[in-house]
PDB file of N, CA and C in Angstrom:
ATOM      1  N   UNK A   1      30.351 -20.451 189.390  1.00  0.00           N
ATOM      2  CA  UNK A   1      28.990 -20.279 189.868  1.00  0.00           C
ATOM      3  C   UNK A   1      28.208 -21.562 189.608  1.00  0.00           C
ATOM      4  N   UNK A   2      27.306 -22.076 190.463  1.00  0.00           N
ATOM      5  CA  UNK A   2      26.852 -23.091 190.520  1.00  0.00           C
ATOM      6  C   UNK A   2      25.261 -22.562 190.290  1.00  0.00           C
ATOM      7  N   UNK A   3      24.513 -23.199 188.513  1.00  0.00           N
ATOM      8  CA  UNK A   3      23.611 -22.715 188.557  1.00  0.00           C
ATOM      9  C   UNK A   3      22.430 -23.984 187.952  1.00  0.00           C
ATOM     10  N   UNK A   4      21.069 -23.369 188.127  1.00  0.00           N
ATOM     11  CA  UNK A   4      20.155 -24.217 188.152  1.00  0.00           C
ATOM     12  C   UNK A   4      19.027 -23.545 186.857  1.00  0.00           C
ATOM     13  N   UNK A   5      18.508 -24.273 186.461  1.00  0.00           N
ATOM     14  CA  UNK A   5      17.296 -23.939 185.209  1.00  0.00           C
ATOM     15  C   UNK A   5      16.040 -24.594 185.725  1.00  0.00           C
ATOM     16  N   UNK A   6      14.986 -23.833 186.098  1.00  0.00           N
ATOM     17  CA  UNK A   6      13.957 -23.986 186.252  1.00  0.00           C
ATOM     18  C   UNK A   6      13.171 -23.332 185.269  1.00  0.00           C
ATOM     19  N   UNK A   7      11.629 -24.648 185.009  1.00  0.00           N
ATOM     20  CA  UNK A   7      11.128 -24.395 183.786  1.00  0.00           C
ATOM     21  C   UNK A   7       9.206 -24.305 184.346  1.00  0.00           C
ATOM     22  N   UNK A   8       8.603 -23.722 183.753  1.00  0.00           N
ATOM     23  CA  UNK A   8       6.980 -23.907 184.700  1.00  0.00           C
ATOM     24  C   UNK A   8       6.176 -23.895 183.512  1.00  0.00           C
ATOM     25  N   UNK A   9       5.417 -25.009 183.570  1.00  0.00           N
ATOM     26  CA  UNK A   9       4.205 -24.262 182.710  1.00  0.00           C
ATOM     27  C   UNK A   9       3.134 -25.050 183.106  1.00  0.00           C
ATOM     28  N   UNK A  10       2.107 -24.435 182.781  1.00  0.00           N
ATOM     29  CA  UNK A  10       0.807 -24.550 183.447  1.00  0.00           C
ATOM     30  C   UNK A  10      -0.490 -23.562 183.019  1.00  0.00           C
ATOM     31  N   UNK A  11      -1.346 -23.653 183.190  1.00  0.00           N
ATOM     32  CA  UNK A  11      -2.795 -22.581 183.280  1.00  0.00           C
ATOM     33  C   UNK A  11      -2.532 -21.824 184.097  1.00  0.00           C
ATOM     34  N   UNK A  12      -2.450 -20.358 183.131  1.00  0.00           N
ATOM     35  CA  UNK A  12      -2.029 -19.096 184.369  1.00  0.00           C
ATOM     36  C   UNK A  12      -3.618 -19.134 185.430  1.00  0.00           C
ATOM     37  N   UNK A  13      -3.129 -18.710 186.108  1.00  0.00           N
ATOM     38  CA  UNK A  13      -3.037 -18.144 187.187  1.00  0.00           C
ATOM     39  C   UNK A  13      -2.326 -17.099 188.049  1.00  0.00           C
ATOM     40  N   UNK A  14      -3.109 -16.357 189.415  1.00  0.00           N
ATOM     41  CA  UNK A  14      -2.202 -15.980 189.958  1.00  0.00           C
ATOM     42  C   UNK A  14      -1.352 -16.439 190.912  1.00  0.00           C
ATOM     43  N   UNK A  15      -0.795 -15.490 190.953  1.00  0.00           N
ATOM     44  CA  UNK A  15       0.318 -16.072 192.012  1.00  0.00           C
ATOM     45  C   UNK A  15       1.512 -16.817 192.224  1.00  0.00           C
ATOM     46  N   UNK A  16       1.977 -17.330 190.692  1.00  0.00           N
ATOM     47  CA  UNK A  16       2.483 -18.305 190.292  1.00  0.00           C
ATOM     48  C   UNK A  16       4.199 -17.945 190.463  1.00  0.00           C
ATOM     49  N   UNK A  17       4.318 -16.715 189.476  1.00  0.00           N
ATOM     50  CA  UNK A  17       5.626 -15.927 189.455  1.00  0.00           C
ATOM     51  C   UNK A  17       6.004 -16.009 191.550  1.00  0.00           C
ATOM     52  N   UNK A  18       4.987 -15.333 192.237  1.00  0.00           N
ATOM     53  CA  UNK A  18       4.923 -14.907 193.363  1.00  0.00           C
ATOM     54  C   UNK A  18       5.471 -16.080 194.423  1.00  0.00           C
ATOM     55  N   UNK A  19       4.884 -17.247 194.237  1.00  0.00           N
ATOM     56  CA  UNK A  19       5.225 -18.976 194.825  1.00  0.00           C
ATOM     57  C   UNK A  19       6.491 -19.230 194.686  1.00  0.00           C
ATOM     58  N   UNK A  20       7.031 -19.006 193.122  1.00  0.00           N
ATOM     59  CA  UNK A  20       8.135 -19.449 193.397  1.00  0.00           C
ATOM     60  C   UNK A  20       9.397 -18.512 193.001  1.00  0.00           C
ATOM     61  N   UNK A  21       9.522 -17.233 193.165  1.00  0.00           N
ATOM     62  CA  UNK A  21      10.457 -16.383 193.503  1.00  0.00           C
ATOM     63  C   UNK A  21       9.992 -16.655 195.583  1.00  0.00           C
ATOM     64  N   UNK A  22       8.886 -16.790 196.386  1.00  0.00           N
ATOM     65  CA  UNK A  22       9.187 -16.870 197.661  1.00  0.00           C
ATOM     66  C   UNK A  22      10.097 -17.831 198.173  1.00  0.00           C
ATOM     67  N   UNK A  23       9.637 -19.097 197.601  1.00  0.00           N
ATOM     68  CA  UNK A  23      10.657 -20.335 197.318  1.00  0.00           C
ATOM     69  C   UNK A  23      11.816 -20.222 197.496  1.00  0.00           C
ATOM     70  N   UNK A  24      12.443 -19.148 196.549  1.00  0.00           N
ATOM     71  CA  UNK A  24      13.708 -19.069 195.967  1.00  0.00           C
ATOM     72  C   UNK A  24      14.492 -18.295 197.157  1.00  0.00           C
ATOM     73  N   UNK A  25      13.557 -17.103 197.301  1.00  0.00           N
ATOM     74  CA  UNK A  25      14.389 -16.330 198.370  1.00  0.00           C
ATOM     75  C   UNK A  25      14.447 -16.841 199.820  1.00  0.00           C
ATOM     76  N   UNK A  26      13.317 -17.823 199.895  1.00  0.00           N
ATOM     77  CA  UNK A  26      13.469 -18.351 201.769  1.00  0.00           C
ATOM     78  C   UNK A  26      14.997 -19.559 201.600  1.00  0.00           C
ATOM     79  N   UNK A  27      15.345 -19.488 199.920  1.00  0.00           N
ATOM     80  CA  UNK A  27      16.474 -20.892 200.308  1.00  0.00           C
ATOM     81  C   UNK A  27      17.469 -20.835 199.398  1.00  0.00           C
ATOM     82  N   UNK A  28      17.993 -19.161 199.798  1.00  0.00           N
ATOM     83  CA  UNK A  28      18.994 -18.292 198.954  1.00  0.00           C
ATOM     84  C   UNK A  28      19.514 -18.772 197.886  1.00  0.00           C
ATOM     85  N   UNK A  29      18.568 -18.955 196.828  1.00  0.00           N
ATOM     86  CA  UNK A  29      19.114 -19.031 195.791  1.00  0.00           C
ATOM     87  C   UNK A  29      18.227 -17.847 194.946  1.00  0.00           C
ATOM     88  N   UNK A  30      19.587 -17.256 194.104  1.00  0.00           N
ATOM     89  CA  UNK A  30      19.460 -16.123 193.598  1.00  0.00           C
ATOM     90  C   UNK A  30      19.028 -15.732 192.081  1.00  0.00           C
ATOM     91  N   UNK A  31      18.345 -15.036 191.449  1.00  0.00           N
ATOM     92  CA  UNK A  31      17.404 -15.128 189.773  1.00  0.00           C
ATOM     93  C   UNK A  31      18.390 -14.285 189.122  1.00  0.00           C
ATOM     94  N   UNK A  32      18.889 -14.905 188.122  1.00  0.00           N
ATOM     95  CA  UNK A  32      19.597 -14.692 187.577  1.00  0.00           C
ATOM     96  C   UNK A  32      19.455 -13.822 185.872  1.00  0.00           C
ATOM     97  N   UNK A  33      18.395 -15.048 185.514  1.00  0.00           N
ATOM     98  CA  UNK A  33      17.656 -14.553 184.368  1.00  0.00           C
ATOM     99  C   UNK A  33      16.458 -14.831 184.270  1.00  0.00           C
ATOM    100  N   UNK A  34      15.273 -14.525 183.760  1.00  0.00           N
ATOM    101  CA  UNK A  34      14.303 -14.733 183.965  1.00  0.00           C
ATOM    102  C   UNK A  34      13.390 -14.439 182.554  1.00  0.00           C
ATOM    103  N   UNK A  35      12.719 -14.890 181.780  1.00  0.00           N
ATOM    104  CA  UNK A  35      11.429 -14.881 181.213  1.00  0.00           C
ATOM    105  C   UNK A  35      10.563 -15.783 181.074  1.00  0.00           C
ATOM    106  N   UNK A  36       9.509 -14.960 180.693  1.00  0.00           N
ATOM    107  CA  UNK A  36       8.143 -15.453 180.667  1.00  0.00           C
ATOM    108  C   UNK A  36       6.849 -15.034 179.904  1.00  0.00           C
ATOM    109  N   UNK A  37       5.648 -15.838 179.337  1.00  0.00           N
ATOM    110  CA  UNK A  37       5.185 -15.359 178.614  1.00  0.00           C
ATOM    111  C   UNK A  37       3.563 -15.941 179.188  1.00  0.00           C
ATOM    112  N   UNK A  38       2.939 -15.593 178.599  1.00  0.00           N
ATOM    113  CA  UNK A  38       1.386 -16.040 178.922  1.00  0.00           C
ATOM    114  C   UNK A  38       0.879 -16.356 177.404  1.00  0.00           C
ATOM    115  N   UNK A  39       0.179 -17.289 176.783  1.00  0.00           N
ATOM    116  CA  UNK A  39      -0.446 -17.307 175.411  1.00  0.00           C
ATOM    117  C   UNK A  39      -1.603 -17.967 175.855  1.00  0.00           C
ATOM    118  N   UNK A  40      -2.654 -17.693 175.024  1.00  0.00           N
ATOM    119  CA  UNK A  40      -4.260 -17.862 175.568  1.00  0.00           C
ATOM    120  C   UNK A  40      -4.301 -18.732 176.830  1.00  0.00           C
ATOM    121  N   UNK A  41      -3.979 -18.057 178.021  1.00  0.00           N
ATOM    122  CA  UNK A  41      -4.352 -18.474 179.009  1.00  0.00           C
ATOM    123  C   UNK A  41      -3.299 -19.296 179.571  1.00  0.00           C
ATOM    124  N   UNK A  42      -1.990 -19.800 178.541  1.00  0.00           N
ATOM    125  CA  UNK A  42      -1.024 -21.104 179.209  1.00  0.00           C
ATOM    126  C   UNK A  42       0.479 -19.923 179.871  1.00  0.00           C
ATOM    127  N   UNK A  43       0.572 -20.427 180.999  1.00  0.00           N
ATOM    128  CA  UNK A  43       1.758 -19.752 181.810  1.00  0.00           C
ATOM    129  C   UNK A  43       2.929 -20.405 181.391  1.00  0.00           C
ATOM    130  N   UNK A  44       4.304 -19.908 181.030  1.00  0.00           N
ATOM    131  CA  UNK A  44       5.220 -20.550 180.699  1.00  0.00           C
ATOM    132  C   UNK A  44       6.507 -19.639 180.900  1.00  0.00           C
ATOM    133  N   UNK A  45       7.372 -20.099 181.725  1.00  0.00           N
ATOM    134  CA  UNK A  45       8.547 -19.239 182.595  1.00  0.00           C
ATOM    135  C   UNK A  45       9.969 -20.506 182.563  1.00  0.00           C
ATOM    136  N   UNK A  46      11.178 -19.445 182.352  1.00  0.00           N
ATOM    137  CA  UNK A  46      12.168 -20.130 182.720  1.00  0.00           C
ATOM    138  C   UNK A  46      13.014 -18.984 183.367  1.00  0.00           C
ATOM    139  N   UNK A  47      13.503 -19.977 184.154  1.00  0.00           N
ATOM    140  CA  UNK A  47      14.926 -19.471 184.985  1.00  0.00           C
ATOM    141  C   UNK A  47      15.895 -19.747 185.215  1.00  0.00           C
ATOM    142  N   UNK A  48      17.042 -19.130 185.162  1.00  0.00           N
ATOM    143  CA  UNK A  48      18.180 -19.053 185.636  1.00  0.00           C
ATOM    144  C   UNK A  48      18.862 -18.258 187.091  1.00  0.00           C
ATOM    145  N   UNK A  49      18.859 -19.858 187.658  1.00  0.00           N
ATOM    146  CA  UNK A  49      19.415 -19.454 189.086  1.00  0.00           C
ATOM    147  C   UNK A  49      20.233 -19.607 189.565  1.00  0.00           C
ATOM    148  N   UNK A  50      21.068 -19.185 190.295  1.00  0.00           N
ATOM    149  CA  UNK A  50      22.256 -19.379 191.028  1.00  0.00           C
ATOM    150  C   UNK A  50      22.184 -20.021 192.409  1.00  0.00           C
ATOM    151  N   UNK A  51      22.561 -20.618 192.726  1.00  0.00           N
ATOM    152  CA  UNK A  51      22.467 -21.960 193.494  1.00  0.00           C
ATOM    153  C   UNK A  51      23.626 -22.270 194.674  1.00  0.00           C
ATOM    154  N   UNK A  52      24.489 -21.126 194.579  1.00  0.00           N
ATOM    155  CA  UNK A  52      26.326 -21.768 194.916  1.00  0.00           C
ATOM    156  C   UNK A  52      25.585 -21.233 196.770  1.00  0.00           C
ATOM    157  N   UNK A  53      25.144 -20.491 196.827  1.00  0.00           N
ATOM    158  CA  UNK A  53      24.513 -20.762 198.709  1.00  0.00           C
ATOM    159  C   UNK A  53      23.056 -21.128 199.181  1.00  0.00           C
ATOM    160  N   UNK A  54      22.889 -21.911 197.961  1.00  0.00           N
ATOM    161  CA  UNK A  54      21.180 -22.864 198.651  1.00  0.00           C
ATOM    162  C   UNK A  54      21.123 -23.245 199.525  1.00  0.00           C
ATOM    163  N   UNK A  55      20.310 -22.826 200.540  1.00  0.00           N
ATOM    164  CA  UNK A  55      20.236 -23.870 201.822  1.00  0.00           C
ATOM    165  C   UNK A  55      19.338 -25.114 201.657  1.00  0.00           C
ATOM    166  N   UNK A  56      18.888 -25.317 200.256  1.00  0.00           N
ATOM    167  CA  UNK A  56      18.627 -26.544 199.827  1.00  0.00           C
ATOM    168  C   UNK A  56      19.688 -27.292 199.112  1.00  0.00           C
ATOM    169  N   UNK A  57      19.803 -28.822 198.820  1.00  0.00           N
ATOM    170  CA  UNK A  57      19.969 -30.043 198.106  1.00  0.00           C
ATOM    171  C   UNK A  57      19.392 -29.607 196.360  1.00  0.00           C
ATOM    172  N   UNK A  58      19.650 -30.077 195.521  1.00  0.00           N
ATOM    173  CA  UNK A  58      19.305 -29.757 194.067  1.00  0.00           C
ATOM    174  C   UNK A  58      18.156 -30.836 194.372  1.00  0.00           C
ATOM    175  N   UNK A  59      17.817 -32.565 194.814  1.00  0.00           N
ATOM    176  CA  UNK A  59      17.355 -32.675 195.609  1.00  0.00           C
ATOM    177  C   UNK A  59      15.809 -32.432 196.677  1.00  0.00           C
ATOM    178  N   UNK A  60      16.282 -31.931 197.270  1.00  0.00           N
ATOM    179  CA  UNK A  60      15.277 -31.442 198.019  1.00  0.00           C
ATOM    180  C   UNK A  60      14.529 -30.439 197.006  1.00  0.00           C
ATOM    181  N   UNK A  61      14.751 -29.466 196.727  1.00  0.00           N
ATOM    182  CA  UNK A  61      14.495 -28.507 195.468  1.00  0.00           C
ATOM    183  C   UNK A  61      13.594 -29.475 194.321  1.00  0.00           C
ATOM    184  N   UNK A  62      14.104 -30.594 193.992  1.00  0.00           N
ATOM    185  CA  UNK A  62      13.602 -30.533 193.116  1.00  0.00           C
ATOM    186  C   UNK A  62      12.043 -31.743 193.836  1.00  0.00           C
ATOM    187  N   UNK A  63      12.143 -31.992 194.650  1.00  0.00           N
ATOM    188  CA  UNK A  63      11.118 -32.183 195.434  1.00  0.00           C
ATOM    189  C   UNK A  63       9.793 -31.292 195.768  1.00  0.00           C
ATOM    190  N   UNK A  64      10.548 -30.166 196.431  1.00  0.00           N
ATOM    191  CA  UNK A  64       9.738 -28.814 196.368  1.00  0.00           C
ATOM    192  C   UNK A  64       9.178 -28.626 195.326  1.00  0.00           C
ATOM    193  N   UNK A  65       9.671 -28.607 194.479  1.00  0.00           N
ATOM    194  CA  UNK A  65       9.315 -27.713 193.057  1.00  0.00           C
ATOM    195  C   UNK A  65       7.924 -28.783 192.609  1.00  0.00           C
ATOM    196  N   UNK A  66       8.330 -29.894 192.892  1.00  0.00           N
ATOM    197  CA  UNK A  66       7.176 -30.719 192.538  1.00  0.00           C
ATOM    198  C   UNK A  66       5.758 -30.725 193.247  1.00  0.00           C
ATOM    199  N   UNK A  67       6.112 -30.800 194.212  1.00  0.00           N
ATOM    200  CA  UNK A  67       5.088 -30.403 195.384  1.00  0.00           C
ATOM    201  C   UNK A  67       4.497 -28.803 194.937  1.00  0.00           C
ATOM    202  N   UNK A  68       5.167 -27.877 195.017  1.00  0.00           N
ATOM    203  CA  UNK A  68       4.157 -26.555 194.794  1.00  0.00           C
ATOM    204  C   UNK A  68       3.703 -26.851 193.692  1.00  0.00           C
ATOM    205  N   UNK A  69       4.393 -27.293 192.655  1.00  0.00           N
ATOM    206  CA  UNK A  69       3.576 -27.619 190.859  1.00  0.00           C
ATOM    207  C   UNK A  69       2.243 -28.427 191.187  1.00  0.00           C
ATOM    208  N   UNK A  70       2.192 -29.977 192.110  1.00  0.00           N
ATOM    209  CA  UNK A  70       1.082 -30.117 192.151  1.00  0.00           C
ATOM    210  C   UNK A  70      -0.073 -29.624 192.357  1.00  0.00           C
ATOM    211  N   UNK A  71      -0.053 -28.811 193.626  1.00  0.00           N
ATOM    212  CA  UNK A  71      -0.764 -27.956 194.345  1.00  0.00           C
ATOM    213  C   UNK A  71      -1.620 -26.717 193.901  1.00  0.00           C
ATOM    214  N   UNK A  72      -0.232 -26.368 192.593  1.00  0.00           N
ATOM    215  CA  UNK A  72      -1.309 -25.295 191.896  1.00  0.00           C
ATOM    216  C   UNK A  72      -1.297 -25.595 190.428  1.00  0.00           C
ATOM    217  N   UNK A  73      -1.275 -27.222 190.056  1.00  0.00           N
ATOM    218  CA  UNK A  73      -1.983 -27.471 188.570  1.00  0.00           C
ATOM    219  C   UNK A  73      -0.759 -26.988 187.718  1.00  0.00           C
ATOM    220  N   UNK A  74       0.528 -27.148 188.085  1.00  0.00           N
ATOM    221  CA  UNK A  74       1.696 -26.778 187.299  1.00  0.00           C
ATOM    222  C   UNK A  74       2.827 -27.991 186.837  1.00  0.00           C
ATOM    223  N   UNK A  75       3.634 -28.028 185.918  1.00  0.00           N
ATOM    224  CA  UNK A  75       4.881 -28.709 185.887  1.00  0.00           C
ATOM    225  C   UNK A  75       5.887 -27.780 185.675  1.00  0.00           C
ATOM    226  N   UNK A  76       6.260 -28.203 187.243  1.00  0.00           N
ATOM    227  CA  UNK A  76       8.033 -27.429 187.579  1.00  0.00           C
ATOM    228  C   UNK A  76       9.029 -28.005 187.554  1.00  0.00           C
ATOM    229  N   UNK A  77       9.735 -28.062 186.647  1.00  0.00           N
ATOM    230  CA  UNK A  77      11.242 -28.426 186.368  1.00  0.00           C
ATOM    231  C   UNK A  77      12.088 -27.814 187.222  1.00  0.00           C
ATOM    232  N   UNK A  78      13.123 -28.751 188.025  1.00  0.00           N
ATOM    233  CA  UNK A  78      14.262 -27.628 188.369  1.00  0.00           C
ATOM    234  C   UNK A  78      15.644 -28.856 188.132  1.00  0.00           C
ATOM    235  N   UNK A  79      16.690 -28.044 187.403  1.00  0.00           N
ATOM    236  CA  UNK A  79      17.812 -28.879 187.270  1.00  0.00           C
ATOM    237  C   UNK A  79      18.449 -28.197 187.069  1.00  0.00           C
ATOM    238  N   UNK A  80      20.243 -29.052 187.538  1.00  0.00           N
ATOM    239  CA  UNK A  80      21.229 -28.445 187.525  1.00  0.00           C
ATOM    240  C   UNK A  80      21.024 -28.110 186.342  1.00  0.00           C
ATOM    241  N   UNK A  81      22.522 -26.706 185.590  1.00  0.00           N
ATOM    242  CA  UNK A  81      22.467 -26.409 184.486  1.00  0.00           C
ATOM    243  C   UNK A  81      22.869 -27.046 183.718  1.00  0.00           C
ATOM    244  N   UNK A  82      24.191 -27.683 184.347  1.00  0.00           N
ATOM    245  CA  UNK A  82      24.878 -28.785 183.193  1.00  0.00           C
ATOM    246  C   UNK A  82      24.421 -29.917 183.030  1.00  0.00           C
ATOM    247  N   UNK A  83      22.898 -30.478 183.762  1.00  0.00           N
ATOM    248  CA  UNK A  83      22.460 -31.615 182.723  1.00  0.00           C
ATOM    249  C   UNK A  83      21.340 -30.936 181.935  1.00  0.00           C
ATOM    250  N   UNK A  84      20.482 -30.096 182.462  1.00  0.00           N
ATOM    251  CA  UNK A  84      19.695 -29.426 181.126  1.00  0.00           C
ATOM    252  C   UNK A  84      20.717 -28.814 179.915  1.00  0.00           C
ATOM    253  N   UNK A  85      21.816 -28.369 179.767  1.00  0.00           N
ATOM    254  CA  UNK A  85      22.421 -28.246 178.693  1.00  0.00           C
ATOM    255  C   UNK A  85      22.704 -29.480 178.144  1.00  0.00           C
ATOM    256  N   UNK A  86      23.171 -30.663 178.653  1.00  0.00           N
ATOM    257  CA  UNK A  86      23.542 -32.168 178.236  1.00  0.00           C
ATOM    258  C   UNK A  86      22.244 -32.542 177.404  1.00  0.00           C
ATOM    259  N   UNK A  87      21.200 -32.191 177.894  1.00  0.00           N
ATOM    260  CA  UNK A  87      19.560 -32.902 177.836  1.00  0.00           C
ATOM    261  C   UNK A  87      19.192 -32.065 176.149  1.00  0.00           C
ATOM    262  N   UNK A  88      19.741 -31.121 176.336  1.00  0.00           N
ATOM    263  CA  UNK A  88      19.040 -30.164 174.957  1.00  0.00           C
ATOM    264  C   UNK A  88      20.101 -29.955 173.811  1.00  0.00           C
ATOM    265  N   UNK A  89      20.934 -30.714 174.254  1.00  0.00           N
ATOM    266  CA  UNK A  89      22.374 -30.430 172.883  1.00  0.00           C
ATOM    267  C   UNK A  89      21.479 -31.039 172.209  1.00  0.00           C
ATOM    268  N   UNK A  90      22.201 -29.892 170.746  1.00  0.00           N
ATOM    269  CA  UNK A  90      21.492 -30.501 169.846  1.00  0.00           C
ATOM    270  C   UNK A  90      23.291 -31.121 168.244  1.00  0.00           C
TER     271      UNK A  90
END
């Protein structure tokens, strides 16, 4: 399985969860795992996605992801899994 870790945080708001699960499903990639928390007011979500029939590029994706983060005052991470595991060995 070919999978991806996306990370968000930002000033909640709504709609946020909503943006990018639409994202996900217009460019079949599938949620695998998911949490998230809210603390005075800061939004903060990670995911685990599956990726093996994206009709996106990791790429393009991670283009996207940047673009909706600007738009609504967020930083969206999206990366393969095996360099965010490389990135966080400890």
């Amino acid at each position: 399985m070919n999978k991806a870790i996306i990370t968000v945080v930002g000033k909640d708001t709504i709609g946020i969860l909503a943006k990018v699960c639409t994202y996900l499903a217009e460019n079949k990639m599938n949620i695998l795992d998911i949490t998230q928390s809210v603390v005075q007011g800061y939004f903060n979500m990670m995911m685990i996605v599956d990726i093996s029939v994206a009709s996106k590029t990791v790429g393009e994706a991670v283009t996207d992801f940047n673009a909706i983060g600007e738009t609504m005052g967020l930083q969206i991470k999206f990366q393969k899994s095996e360099i965010f595991e490389k990135m966080h060995r400890v």
